[in-house]
Protein backbone atom coordinates (compact mmCIF):
# COMPACT_ATOMS: atom_id res chain seq x y z
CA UNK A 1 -41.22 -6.34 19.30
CA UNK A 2 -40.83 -10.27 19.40
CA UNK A 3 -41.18 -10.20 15.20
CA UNK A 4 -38.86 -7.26 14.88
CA UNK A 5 -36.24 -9.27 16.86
CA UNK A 6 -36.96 -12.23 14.58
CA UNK A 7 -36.38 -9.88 11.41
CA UNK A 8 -33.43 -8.69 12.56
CA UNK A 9 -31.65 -11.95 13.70
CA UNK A 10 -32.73 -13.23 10.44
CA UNK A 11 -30.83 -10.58 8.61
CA UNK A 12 -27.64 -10.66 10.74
CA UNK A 13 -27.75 -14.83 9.81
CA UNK A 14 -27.99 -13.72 6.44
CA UNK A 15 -24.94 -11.29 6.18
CA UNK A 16 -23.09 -14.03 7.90
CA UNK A 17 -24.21 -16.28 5.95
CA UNK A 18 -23.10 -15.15 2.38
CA UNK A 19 -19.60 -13.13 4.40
CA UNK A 20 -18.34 -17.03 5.42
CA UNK A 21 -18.37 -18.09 1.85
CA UNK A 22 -15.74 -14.95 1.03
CA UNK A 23 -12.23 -15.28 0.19
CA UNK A 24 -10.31 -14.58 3.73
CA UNK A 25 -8.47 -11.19 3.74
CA UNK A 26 -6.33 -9.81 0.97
CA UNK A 27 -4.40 -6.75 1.58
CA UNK A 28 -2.65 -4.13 -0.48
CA UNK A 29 0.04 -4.54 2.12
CA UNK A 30 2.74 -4.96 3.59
CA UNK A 31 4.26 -5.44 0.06
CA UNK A 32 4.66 -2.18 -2.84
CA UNK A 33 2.85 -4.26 -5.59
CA UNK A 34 -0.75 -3.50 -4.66
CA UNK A 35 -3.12 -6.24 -5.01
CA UNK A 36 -5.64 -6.70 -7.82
CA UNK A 37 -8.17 -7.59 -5.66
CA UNK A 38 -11.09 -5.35 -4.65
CA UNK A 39 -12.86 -5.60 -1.31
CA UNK A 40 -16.14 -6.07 -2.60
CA UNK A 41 -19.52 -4.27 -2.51
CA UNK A 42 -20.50 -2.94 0.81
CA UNK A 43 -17.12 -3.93 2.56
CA UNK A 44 -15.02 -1.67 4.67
CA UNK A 45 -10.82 -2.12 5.13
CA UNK A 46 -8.73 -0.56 7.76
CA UNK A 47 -4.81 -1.61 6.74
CA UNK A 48 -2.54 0.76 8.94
CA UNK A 49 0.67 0.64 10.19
CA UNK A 50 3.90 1.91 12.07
CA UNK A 51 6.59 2.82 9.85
CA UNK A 52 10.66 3.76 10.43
CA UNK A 53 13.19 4.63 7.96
CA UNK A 54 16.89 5.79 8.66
CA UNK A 55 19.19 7.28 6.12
CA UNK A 56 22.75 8.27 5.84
CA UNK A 57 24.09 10.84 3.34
CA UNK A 58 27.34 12.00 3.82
CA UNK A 59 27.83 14.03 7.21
CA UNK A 60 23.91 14.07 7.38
CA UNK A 61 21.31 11.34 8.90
CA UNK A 62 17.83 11.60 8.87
CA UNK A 63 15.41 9.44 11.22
CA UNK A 64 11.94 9.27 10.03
CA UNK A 65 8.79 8.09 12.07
CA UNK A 66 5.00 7.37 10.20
CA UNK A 67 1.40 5.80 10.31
CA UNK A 68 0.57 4.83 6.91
CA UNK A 69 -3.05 4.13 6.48
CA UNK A 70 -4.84 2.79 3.41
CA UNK A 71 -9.10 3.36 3.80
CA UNK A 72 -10.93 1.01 1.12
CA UNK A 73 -14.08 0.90 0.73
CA UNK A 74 -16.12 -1.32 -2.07
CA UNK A 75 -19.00 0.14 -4.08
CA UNK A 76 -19.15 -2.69 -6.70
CA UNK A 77 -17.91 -6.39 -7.24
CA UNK A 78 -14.90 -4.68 -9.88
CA UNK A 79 -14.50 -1.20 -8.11
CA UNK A 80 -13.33 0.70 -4.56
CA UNK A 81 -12.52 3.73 -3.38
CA UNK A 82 -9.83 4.93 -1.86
CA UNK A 83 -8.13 7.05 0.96
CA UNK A 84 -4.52 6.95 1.48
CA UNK A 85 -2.02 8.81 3.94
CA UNK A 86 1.32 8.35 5.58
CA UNK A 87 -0.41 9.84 8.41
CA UNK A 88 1.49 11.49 11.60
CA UNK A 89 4.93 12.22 10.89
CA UNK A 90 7.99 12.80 12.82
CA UNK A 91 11.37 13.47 11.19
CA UNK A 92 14.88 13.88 13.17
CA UNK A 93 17.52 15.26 11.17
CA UNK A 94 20.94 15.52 12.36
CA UNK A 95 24.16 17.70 10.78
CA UNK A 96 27.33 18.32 11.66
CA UNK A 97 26.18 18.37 15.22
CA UNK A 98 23.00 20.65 15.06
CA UNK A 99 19.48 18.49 15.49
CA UNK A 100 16.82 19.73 13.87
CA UNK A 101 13.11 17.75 14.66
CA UNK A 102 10.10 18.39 12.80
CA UNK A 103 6.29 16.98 13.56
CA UNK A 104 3.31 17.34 11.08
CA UNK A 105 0.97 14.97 9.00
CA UNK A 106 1.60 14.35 5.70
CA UNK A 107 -1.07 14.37 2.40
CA UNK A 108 -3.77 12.38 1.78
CA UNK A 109 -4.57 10.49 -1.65
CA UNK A 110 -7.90 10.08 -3.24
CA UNK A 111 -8.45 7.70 -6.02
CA UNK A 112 -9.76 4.59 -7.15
CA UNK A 113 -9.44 0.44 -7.60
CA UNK A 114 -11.16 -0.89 -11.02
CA UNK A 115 -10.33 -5.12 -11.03
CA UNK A 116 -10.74 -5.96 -14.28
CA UNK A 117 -10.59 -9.29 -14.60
CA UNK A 118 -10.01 -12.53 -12.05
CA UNK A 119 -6.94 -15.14 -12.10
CA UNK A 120 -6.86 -18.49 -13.67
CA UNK A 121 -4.05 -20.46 -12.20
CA UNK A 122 -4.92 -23.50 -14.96
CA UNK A 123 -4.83 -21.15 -17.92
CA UNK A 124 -1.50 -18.85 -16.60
CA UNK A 125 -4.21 -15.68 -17.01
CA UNK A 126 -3.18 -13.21 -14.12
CA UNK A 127 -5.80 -11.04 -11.98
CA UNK A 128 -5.30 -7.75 -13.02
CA UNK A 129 -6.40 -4.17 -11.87
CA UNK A 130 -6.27 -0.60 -12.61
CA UNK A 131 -5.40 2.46 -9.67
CA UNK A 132 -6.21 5.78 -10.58
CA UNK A 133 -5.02 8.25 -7.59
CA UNK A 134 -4.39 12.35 -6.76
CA UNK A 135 -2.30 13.47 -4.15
CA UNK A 136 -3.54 16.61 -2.30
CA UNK A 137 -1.44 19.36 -1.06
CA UNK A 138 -3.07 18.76 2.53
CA UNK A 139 -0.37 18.23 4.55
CA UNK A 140 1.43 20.01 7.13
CA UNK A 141 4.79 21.96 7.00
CA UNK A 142 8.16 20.49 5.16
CA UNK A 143 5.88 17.33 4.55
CA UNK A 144 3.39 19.38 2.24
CA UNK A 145 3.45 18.72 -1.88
CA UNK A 146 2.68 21.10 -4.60
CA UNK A 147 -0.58 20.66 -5.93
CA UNK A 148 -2.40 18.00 -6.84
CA UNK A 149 -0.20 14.66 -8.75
CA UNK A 150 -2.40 12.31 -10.25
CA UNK A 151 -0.77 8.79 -10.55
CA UNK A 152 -2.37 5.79 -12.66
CA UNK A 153 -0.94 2.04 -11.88
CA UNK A 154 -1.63 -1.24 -13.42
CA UNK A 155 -1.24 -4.33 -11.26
CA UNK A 156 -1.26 -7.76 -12.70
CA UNK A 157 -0.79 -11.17 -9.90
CA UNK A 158 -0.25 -14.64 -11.51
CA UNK A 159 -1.42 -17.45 -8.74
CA UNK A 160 1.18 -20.58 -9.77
CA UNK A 161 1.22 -23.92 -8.30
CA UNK A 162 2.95 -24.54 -4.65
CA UNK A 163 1.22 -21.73 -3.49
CA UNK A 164 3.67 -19.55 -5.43
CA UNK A 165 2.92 -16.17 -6.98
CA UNK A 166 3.69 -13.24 -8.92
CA UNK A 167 2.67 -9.79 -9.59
CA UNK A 168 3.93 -7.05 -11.46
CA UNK A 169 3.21 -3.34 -11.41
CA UNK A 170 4.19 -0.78 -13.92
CA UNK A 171 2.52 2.83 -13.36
CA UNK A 172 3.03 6.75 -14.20
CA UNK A 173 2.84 10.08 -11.91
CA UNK A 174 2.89 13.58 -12.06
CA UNK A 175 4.66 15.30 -9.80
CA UNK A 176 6.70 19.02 -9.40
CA UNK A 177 10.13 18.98 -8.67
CA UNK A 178 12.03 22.04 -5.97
CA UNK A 179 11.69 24.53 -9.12
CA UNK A 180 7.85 24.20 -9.48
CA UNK A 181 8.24 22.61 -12.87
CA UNK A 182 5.96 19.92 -13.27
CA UNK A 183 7.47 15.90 -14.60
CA UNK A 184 6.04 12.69 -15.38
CA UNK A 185 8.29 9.87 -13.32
CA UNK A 186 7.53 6.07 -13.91
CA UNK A 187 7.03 3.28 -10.98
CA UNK A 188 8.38 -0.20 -11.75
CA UNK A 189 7.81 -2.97 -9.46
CA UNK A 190 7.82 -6.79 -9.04
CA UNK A 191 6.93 -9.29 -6.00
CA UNK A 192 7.42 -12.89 -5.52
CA UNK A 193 5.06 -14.59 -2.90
CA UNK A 194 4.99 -18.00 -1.07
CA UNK A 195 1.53 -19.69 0.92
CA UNK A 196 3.88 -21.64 3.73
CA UNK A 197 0.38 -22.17 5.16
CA UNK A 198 -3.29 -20.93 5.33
CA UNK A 199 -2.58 -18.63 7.76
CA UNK A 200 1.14 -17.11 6.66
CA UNK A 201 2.64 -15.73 3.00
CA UNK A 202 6.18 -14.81 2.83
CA UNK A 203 7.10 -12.25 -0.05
CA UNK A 204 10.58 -11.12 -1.46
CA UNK A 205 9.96 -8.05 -3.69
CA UNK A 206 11.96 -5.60 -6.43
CA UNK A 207 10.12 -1.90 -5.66
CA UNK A 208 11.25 1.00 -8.10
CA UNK A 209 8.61 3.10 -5.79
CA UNK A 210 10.13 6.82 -8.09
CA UNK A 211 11.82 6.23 -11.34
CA UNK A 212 13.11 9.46 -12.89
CA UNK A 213 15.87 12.02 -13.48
CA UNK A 214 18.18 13.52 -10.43
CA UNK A 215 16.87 16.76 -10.85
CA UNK A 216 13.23 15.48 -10.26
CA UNK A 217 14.50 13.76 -7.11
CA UNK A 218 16.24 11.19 -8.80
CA UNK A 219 15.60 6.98 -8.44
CA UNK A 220 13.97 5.70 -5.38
CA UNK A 221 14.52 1.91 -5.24
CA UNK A 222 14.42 -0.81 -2.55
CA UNK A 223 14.66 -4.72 -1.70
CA UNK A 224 11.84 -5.40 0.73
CA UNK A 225 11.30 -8.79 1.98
CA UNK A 226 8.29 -9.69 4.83
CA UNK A 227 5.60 -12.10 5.97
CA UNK A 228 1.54 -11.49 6.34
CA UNK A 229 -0.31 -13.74 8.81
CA UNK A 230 -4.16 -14.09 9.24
CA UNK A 231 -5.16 -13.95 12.96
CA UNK A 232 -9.39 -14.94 11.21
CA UNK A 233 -10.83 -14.51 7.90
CA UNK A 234 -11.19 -10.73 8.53
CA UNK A 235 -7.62 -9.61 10.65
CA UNK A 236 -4.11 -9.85 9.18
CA UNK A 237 -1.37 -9.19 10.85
CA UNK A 238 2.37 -8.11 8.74
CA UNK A 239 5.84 -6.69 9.42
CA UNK A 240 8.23 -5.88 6.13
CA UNK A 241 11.94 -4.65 6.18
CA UNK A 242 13.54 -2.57 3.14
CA UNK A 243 17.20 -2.17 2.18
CA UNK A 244 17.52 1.52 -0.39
CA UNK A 245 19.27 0.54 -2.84
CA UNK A 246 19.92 4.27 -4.41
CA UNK A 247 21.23 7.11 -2.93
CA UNK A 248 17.92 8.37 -2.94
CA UNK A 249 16.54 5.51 -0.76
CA UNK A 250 16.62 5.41 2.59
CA UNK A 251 19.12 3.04 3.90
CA UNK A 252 16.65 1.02 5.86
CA UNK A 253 13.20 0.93 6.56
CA UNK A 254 10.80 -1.31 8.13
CA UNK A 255 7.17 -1.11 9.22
CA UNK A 256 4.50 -3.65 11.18
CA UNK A 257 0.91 -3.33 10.25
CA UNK A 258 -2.53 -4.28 11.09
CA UNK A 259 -5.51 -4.64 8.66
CA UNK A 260 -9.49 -5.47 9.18
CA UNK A 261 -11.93 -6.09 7.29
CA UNK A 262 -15.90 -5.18 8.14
């Protein structure tokens, strides 16, 4: 018993060992513009949230209430998989005085994180990653899809000096619009970040989240601004607001988040 104990302490100082020597905690939120950084082999990430949104259109107003969650879990030193959801949902819509509420849990996302290549701040060559995603039709009620809508994204991040960066992220879906008829819309999206400390980045950010025609739901845009700070190496706190900048926005949204890493 006394030599199994010793094993075993020995391999718990070794996992801490070579975990203190990682980069702290890099998220894929609170910002649009995932990051092109994997979580590594063996790792585990938790990065959930609350979410609000409120819209206006016309005589109408719609109140929406979500959990986004983003499961990531490393398998190599380049790739991770992936399990994404808006979660629980609750939706209040109002019209010309009759309030209609609906509850249910939206659909999950499969896919996958290849980084293909790490950052070099001295030679302006940006970390850059592929996502490769499907949408399920698993959710519940008005909050359902149609089928499954694979999505591919590219994500490239240029670290800069003054603890400035950038990142840029261009992508394709699939999707069906109300008539069943199936379209390929574009994503377009660009962040600026700022280090103030160790601890706390700042980020102002340009998200064209659903580029495409009106009859496939049109152009969902938004100016989102919000700060991330590191409680350890391992916990990261964030909070984000968004202002729609389309009709087919929502007005206002904002969100405050929690993320772990094991």
């Amino acid at each position: 018993m006394k030599t199994r104990s010793v094993l075993t302490a020995g391999l718990m100082a070794l996992v801490a060992t070579a975990h203190a020597d990682e980069e702290p905690l890099a998220t894929d939120r609170p910002d649009f513009v995932e990051s092109s950084d994997v979580v590594g082999r063996g790792r585990v990430q938790l990065e959930t949230s609350l979410a609000w949104d409120r819209d206006r259109q016309g005589g109408m107003r719609v109140r929406t209430a979500s959990t986004p969650t983003l499961l990531r879990m490393g398998v190599s030193a380049q790739w991770e998989l992936r399990l994404e959801t808006d979660g629980r949902l609750r939706q209040h819509t109002t019209e010309a005085g009759v309030s209609v509420r609906e509850r249910g849990w939206s659909d999950l996302s499969v896919g996958a994180k290849w980084h293909q290549q790490d950052g070099d701040e001295e030679r302006g060559k940006p970390g850059i990653a592929w996502l490769m995603h499907v949408d399920v039709d698993s959710g519940s009620g008005v909050f359902r899809g149609q089928g499954l809508r694979p999505s591919l994204r590219m994500v490239a991040e240029w670290e800069l000096a003054g603890g400035w960066s950038v990142g840029v992220m261009p992508g394709l879906y699939r999707d069906r619009n109300d008539d069943g008829r199936r379209y390929t819309g574009a994503i377009l999206a660009a962040v600026v970040g700022k280090s103030l400390t160790e601890q706390t980045r700042v980020f102002v950010e340009l998200a064209g989240q659903q580029l495409t025609s009106a009859r496939n739901g049109g152009r969902v845009i938004s100016l989102d601004a919000g700060v991330a700070y590191l409680l350890s190496r391992d916990l990261q706190l964030d909070l984000a607001v968004a202002r729609g900048l389309t009709a087919q926005t929502p007005d206002f949204s904002w969100t405050v988040g929690l993320s772990t890493r094991f």
